[in-house]
N, C-alpha and C. Protein backbone atom coordinates (compact mmCIF):
# COMPACT_ATOMS: atom_id res chain seq x y z
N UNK A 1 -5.86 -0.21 -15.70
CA UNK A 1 -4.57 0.44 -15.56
C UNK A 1 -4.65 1.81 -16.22
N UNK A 2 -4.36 2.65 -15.32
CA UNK A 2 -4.23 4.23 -16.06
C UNK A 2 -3.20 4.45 -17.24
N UNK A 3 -3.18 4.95 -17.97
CA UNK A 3 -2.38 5.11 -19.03
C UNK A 3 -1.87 6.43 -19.63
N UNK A 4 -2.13 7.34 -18.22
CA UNK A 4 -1.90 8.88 -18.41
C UNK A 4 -1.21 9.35 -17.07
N UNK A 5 -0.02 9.27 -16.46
CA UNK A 5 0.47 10.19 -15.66
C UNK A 5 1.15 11.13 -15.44
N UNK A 6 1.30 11.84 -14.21
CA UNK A 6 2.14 13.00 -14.46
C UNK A 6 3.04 12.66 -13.15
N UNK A 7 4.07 13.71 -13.31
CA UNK A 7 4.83 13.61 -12.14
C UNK A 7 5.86 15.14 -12.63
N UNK A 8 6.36 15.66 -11.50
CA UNK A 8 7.14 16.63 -11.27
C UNK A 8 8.58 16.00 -12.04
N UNK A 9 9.36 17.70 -12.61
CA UNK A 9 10.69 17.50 -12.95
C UNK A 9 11.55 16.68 -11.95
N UNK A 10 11.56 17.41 -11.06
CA UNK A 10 12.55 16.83 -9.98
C UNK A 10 12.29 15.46 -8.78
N UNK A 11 11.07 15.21 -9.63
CA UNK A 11 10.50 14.19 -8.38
C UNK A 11 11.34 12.25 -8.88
N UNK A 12 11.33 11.41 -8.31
CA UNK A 12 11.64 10.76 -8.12
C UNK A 12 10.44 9.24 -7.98
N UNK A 13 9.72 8.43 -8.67
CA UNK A 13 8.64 8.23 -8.31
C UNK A 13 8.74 6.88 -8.38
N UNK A 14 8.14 5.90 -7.98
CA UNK A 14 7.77 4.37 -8.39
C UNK A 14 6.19 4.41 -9.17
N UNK A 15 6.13 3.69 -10.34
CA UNK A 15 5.26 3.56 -11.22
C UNK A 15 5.09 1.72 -11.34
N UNK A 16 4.00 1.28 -11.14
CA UNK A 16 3.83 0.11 -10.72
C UNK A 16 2.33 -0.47 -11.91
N UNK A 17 2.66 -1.55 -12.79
CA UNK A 17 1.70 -2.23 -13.46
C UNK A 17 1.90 -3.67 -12.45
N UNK A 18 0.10 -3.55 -12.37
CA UNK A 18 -0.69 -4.53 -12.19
C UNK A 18 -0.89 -5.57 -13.13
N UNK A 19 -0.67 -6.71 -12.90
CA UNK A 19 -0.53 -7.89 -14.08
C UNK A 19 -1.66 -8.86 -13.52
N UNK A 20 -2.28 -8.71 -12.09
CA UNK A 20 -3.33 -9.89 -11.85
C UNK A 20 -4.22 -9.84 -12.15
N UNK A 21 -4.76 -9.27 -12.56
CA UNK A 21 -6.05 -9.36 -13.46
C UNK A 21 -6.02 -10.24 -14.99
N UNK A 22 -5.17 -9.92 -15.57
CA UNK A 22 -4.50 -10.40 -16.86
C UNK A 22 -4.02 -12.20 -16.39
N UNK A 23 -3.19 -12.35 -15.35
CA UNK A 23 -2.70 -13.13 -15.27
C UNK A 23 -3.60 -14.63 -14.85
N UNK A 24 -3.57 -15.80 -15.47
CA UNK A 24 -4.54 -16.60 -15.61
C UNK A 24 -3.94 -17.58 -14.30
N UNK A 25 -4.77 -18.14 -13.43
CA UNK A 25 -4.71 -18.63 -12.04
C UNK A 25 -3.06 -19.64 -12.09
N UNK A 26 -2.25 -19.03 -11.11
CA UNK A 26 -1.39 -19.91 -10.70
C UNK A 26 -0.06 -19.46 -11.72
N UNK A 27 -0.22 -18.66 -12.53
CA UNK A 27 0.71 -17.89 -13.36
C UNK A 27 1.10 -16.81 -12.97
N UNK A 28 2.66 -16.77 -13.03
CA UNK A 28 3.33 -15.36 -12.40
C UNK A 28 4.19 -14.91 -13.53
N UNK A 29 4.74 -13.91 -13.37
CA UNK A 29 5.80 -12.89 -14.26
C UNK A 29 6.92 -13.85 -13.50
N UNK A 30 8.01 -13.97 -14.81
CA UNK A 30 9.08 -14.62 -14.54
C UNK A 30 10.09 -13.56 -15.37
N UNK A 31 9.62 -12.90 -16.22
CA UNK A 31 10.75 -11.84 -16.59
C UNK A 31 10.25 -10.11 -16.82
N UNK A 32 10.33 -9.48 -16.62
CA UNK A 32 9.58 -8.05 -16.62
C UNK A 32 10.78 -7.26 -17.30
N UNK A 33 10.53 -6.06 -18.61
CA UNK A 33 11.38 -4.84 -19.00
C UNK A 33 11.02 -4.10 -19.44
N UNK A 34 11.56 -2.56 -18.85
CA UNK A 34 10.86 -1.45 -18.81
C UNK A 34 11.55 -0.91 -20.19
N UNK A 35 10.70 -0.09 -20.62
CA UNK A 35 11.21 0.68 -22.35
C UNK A 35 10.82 2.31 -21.58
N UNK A 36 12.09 3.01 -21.88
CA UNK A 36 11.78 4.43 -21.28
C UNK A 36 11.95 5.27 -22.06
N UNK A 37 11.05 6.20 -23.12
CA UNK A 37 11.50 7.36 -23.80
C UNK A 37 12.82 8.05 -23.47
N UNK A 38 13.81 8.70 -24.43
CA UNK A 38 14.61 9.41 -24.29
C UNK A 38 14.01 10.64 -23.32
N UNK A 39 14.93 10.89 -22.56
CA UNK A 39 14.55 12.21 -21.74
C UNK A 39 13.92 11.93 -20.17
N UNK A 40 13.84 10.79 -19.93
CA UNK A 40 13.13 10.18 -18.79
C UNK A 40 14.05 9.40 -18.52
N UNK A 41 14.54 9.28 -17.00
CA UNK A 41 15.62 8.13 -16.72
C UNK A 41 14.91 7.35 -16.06
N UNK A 42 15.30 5.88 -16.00
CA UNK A 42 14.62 4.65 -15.43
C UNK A 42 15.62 4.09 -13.96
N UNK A 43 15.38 4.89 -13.30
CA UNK A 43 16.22 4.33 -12.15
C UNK A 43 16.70 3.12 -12.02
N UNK A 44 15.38 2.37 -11.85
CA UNK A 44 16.28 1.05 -11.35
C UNK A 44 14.19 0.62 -11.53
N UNK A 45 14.28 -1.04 -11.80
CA UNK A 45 13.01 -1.66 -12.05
C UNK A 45 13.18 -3.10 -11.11
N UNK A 46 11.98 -3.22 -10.97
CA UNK A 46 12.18 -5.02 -10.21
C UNK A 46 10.37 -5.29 -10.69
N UNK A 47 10.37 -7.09 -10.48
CA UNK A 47 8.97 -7.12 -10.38
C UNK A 47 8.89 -8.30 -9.30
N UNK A 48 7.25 -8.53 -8.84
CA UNK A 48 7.20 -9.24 -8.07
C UNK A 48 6.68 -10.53 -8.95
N UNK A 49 5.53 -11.65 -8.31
CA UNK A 49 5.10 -12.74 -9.04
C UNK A 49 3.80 -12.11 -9.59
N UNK A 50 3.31 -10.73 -9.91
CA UNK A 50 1.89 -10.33 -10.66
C UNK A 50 2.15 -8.56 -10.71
N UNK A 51 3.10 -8.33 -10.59
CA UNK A 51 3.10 -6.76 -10.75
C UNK A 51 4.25 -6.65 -10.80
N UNK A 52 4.52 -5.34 -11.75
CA UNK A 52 6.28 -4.74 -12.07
C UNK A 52 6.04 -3.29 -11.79
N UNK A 53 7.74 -2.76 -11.61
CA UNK A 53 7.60 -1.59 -10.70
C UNK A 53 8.91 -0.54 -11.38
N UNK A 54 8.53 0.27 -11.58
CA UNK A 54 9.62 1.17 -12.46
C UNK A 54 9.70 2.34 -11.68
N UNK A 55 11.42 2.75 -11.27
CA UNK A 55 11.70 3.77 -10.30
C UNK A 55 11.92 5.08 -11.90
N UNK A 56 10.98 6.03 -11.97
CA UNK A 56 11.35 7.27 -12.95
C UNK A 56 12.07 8.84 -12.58
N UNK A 57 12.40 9.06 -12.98
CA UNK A 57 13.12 10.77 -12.99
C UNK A 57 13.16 10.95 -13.95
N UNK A 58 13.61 12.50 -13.56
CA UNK A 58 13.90 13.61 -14.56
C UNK A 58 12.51 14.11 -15.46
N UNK A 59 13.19 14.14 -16.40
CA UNK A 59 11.91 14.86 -17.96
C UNK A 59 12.47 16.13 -17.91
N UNK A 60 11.87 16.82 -18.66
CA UNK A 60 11.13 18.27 -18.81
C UNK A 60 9.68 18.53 -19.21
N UNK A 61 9.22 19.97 -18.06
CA UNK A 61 8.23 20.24 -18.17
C UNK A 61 7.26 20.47 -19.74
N UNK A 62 6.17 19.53 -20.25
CA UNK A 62 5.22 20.08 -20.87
C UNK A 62 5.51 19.06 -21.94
N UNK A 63 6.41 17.76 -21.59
CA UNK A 63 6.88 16.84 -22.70
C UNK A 63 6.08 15.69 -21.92
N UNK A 64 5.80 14.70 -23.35
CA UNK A 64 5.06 13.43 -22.71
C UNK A 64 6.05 12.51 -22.71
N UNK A 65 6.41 11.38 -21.96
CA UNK A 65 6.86 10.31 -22.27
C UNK A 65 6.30 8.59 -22.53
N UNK A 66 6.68 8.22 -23.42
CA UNK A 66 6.21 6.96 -23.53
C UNK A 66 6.61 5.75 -22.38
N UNK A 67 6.27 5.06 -21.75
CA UNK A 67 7.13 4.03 -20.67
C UNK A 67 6.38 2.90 -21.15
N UNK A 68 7.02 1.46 -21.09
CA UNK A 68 6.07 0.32 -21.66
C UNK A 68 6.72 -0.58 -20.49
N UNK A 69 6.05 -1.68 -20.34
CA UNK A 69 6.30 -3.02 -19.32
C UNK A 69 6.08 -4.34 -19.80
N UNK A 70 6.93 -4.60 -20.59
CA UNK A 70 7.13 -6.35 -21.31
C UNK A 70 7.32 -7.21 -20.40
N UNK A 71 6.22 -8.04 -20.31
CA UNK A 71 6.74 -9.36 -18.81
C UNK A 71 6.42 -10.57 -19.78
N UNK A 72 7.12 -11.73 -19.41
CA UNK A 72 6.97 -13.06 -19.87
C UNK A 72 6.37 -13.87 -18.80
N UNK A 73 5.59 -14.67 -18.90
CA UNK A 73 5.06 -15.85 -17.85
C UNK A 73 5.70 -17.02 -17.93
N UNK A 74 4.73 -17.52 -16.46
CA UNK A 74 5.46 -18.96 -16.26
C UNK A 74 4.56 -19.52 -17.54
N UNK A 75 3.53 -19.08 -17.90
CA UNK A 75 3.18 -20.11 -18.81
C UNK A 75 2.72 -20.06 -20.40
N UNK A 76 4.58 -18.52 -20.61
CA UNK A 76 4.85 -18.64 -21.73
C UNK A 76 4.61 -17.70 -22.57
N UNK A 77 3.14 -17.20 -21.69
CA UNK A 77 2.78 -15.86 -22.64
C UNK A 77 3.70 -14.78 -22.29
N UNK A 78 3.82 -13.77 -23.20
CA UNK A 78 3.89 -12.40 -23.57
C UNK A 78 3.19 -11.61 -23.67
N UNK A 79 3.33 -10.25 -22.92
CA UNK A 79 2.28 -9.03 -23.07
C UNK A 79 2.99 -7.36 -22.74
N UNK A 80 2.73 -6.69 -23.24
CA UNK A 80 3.59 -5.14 -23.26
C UNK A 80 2.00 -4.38 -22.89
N UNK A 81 2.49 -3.66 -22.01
CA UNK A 81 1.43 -2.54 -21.46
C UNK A 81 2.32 -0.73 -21.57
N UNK A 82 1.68 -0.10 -22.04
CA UNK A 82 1.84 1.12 -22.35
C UNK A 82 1.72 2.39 -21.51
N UNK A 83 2.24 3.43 -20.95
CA UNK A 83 1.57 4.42 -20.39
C UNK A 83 2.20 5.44 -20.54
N UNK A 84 1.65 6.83 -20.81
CA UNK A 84 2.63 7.88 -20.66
C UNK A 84 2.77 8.83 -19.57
N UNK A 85 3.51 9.38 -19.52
CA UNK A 85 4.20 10.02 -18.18
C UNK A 85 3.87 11.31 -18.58
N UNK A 86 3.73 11.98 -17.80
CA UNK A 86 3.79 13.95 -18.94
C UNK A 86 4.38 14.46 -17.38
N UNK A 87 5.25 15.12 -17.72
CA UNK A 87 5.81 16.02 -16.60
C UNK A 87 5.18 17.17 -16.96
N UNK A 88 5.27 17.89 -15.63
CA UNK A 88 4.53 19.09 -15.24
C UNK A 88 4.98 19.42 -14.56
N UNK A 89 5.69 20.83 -14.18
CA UNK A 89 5.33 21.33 -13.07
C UNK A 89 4.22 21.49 -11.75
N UNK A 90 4.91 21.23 -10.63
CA UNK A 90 3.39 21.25 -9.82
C UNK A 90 3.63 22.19 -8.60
């Protein structure tokens, strides 16, 4: 999983963690939540049964943001994945 992206001020994007690799046979995400630095809005999030999906906007140019993805399993575990966002102009 990359842990460095960028995206435009004005752009609008879906940002998507991969959980199947991690996820041990026959185990799915039963709860997924996105953590969004101040300054970054979180549109709207959903996940499926092995991947979660975060709709982002806004920022300002030349600032990083932190975004994280807390999912719970069917079988109990817990895990938070990290990545930052850096807007840029493009």
């Amino acid at each position: 999983m990359a842990t460095d992206w960028t995206k435009a001020p004005d752009a609008v994007l879906d940002w998507r963690w991969d959980w199947t690799e991690w996820l041990a046979d026959g185990e799915t995400i039963i709860t997924s939540t996105m953590t969004v630095s101040a300054g970054l809005v979180l549109d709207s999030s959903s996940n499926s049964p092995t991947s979660a999906t975060a709709w982002l906007s806004g920022g300002t140019p030349g600032t990083p943001y932190l975004v994280a993805n807390r999912i719970v399993t069917s079988a109990g575990r817990t895990d938070e994945r990290s990545v930052t966002i850096r807007v840029t102009n493009r």
